[in-house]
PDB file of N, CA and C in Angstrom:
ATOM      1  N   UNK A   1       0.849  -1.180   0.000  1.00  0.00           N
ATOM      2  CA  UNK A   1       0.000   0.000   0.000  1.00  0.00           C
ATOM      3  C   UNK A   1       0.891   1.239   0.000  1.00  0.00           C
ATOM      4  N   UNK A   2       0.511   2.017  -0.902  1.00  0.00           N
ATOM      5  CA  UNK A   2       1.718   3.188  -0.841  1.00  0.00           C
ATOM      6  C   UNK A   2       0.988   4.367   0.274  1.00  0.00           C
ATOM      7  N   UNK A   3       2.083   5.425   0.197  1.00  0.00           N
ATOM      8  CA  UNK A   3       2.309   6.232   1.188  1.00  0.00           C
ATOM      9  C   UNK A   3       0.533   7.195   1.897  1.00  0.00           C
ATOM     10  N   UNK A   4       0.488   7.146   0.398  1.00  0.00           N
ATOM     11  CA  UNK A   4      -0.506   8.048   0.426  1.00  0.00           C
ATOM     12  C   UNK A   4      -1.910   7.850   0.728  1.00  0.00           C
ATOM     13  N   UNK A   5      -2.294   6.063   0.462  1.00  0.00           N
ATOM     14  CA  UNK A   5      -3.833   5.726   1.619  1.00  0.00           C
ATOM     15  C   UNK A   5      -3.350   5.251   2.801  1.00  0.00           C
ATOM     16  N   UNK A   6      -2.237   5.726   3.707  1.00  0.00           N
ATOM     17  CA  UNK A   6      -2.081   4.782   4.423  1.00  0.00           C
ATOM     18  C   UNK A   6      -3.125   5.514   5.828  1.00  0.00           C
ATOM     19  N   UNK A   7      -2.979   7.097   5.274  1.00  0.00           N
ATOM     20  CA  UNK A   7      -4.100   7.582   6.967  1.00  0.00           C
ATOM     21  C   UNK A   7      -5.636   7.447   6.368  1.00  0.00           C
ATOM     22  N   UNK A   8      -5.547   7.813   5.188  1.00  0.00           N
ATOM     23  CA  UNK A   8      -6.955   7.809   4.844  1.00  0.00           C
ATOM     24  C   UNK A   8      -7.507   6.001   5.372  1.00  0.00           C
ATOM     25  N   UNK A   9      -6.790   5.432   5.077  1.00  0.00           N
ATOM     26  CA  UNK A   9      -6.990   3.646   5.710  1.00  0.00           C
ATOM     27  C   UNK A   9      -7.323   3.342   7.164  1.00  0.00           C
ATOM     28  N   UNK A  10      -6.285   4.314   7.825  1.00  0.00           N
ATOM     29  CA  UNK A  10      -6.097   3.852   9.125  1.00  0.00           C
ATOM     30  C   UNK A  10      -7.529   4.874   9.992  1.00  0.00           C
ATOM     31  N   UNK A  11      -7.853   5.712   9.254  1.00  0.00           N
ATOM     32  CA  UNK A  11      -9.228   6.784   9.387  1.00  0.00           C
ATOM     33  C   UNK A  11     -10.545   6.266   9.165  1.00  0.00           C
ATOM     34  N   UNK A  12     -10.313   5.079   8.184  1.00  0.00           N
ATOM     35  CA  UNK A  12     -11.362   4.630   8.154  1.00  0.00           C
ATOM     36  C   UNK A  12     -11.788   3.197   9.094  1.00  0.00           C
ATOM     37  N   UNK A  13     -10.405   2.328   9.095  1.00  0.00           N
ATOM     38  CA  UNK A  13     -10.342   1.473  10.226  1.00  0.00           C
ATOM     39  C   UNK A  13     -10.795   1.925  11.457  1.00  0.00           C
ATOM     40  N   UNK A  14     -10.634   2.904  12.218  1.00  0.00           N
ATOM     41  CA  UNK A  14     -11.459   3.637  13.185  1.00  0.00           C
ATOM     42  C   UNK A  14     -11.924   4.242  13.502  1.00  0.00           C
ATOM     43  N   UNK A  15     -13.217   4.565  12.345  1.00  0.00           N
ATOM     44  CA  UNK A  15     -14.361   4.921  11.577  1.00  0.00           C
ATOM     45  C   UNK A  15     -15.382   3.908  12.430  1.00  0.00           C
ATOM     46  N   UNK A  16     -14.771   2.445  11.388  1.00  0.00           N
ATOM     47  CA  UNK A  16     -15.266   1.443  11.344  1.00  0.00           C
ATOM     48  C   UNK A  16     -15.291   0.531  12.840  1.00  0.00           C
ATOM     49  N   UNK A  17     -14.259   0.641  13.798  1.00  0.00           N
ATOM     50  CA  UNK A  17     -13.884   0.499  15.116  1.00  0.00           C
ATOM     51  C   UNK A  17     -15.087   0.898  16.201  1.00  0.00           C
ATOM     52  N   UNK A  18     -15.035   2.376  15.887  1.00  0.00           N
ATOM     53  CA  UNK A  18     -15.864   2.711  16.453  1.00  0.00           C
ATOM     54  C   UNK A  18     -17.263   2.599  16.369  1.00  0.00           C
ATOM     55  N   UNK A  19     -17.758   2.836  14.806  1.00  0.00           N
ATOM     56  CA  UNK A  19     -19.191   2.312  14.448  1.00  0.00           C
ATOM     57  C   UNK A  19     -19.839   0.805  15.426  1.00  0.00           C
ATOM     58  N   UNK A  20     -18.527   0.160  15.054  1.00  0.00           N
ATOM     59  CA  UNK A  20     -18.953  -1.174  15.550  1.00  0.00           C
ATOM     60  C   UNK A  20     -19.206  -1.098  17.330  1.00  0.00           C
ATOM     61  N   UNK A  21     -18.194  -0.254  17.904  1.00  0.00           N
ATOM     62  CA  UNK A  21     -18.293  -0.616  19.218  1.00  0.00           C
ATOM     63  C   UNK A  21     -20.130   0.253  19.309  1.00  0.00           C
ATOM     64  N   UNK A  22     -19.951   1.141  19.215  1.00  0.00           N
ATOM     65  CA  UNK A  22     -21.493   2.035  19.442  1.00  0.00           C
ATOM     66  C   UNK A  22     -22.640   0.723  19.805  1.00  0.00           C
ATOM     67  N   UNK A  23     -22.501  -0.038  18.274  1.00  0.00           N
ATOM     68  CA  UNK A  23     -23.129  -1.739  17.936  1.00  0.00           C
ATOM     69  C   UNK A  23     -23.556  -2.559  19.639  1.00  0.00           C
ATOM     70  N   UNK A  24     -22.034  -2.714  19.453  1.00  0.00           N
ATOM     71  CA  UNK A  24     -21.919  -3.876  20.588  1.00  0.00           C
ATOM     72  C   UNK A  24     -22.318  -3.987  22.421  1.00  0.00           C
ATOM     73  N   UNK A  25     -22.094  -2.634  22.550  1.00  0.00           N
ATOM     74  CA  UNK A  25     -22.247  -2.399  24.102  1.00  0.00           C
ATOM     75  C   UNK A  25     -22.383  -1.102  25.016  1.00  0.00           C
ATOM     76  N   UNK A  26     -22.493  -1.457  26.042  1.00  0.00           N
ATOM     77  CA  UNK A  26     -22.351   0.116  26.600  1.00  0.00           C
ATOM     78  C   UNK A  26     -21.111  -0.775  27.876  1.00  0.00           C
ATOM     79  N   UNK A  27     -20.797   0.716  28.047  1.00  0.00           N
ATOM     80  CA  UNK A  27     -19.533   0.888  29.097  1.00  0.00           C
ATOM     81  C   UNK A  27     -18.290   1.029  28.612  1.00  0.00           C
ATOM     82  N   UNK A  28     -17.252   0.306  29.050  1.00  0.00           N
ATOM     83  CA  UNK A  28     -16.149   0.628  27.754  1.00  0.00           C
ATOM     84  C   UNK A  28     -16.454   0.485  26.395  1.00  0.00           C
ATOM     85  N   UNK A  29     -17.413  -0.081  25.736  1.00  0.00           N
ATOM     86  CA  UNK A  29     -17.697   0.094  24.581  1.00  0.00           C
ATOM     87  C   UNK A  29     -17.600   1.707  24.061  1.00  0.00           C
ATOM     88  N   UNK A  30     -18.943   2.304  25.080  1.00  0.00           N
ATOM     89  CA  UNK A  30     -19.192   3.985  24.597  1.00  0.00           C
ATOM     90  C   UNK A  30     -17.768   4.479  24.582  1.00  0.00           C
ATOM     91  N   UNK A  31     -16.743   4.105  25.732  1.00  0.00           N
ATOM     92  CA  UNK A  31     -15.251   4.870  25.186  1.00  0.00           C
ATOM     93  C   UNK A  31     -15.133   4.876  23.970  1.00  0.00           C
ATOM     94  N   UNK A  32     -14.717   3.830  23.746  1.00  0.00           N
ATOM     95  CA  UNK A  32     -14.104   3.186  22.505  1.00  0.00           C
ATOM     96  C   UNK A  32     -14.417   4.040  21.580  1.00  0.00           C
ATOM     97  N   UNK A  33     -15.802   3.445  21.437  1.00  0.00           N
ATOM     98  CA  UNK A  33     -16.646   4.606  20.457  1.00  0.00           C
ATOM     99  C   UNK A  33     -16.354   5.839  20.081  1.00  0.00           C
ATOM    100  N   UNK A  34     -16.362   6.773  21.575  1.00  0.00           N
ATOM    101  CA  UNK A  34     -15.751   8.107  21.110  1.00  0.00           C
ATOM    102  C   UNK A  34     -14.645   8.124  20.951  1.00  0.00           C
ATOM    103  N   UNK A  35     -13.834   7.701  21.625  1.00  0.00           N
ATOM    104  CA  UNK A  35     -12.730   7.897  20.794  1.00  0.00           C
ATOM    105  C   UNK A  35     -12.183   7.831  19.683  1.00  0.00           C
ATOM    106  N   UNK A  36     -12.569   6.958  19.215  1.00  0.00           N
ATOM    107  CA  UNK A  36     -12.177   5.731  17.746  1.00  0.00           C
ATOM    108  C   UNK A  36     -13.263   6.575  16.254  1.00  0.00           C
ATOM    109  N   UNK A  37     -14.166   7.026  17.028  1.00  0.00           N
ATOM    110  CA  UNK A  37     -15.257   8.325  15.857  1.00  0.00           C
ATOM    111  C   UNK A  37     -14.425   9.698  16.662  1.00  0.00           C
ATOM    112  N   UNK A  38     -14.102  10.180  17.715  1.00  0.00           N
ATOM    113  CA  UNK A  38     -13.239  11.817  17.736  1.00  0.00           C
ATOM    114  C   UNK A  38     -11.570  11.864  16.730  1.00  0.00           C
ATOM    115  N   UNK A  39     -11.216  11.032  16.632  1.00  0.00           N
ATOM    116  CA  UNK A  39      -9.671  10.666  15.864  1.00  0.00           C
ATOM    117  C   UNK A  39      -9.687  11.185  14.704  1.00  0.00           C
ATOM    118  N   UNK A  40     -11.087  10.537  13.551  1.00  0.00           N
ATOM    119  CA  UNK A  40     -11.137  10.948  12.435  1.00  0.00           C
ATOM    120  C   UNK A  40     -11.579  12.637  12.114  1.00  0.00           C
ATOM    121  N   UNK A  41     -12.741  13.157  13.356  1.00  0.00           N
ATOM    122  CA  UNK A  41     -12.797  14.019  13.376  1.00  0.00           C
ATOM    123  C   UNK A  41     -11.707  15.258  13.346  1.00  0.00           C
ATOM    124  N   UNK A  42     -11.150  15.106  14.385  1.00  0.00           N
ATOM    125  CA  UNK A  42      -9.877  15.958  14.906  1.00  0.00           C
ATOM    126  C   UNK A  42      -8.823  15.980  13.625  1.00  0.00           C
ATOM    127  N   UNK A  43      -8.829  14.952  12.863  1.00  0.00           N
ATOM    128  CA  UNK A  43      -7.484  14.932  11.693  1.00  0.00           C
ATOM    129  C   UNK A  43      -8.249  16.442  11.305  1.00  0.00           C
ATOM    130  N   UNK A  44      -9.502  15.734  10.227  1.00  0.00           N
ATOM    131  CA  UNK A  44     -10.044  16.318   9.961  1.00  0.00           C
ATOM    132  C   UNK A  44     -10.052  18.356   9.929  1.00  0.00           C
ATOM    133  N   UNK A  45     -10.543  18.363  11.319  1.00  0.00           N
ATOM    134  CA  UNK A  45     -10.590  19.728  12.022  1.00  0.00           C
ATOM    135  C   UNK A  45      -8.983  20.378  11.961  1.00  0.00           C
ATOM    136  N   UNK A  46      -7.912  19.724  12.384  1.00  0.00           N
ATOM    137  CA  UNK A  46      -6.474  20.172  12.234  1.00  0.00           C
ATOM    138  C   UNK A  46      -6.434  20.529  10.861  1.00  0.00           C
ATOM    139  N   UNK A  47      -6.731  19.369   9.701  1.00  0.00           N
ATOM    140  CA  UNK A  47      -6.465  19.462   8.293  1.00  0.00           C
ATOM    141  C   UNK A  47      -6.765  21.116   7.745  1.00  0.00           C
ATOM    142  N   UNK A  48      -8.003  21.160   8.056  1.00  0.00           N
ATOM    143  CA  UNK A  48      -8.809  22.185   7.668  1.00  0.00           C
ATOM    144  C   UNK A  48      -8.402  23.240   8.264  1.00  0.00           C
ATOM    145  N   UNK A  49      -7.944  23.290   9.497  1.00  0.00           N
ATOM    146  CA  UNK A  49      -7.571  24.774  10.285  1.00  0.00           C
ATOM    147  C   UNK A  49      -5.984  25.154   9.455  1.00  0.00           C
ATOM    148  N   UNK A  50      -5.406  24.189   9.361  1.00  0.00           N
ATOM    149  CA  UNK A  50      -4.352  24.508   8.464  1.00  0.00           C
ATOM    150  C   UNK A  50      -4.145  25.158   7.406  1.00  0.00           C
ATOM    151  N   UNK A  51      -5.695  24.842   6.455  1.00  0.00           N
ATOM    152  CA  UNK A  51      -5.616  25.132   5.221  1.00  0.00           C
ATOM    153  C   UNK A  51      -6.109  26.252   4.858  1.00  0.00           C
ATOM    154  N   UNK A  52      -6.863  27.065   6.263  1.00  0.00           N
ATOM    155  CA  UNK A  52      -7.420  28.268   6.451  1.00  0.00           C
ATOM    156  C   UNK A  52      -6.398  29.233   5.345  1.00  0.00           C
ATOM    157  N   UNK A  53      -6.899  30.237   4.709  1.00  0.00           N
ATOM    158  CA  UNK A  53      -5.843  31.812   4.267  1.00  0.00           C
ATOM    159  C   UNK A  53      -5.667  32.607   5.701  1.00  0.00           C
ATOM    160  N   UNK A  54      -4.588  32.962   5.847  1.00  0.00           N
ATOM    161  CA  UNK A  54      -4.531  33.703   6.781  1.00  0.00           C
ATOM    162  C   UNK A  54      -5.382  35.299   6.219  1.00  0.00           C
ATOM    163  N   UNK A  55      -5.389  35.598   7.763  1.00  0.00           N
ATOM    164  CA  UNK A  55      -5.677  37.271   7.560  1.00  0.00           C
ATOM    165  C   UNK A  55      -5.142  38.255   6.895  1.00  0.00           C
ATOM    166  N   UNK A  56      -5.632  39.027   5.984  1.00  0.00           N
ATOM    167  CA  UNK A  56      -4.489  39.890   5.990  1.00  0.00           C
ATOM    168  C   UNK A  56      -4.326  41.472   6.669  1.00  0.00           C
ATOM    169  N   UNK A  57      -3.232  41.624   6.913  1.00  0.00           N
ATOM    170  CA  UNK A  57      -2.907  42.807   8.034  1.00  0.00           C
ATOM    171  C   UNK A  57      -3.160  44.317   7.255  1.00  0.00           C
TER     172      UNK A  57
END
């Protein structure tokens, strides 16, 4: 697998992590959950704050 699906892969693996735990249970499950669905978010949110134009002065 080359360089370039390797986060989009690993974003969706715990996408999919988490979907499933939501599935399965409550208690450490619900962790799981958020965590494993906040990960993809947060890339996400960083990606985008990055790509903002700055202001100009």
């Amino acid at each position: 697998m080359s360089g370039i699906w390797r986060v989009p892969a690993a974003l969706a693996v715990l996408s999919t992590v988490g979907l499933a735990a939501a599935i399965l249970g409550d208690g450490a499950w619900d962790w799981i959950c958020w965590i494993a669905l906040s990960v993809p978010l947060a890339v996400c949110a960083v990606k985008l704050w990055r790509q903002r134009p700055s202001p100009r002065s």
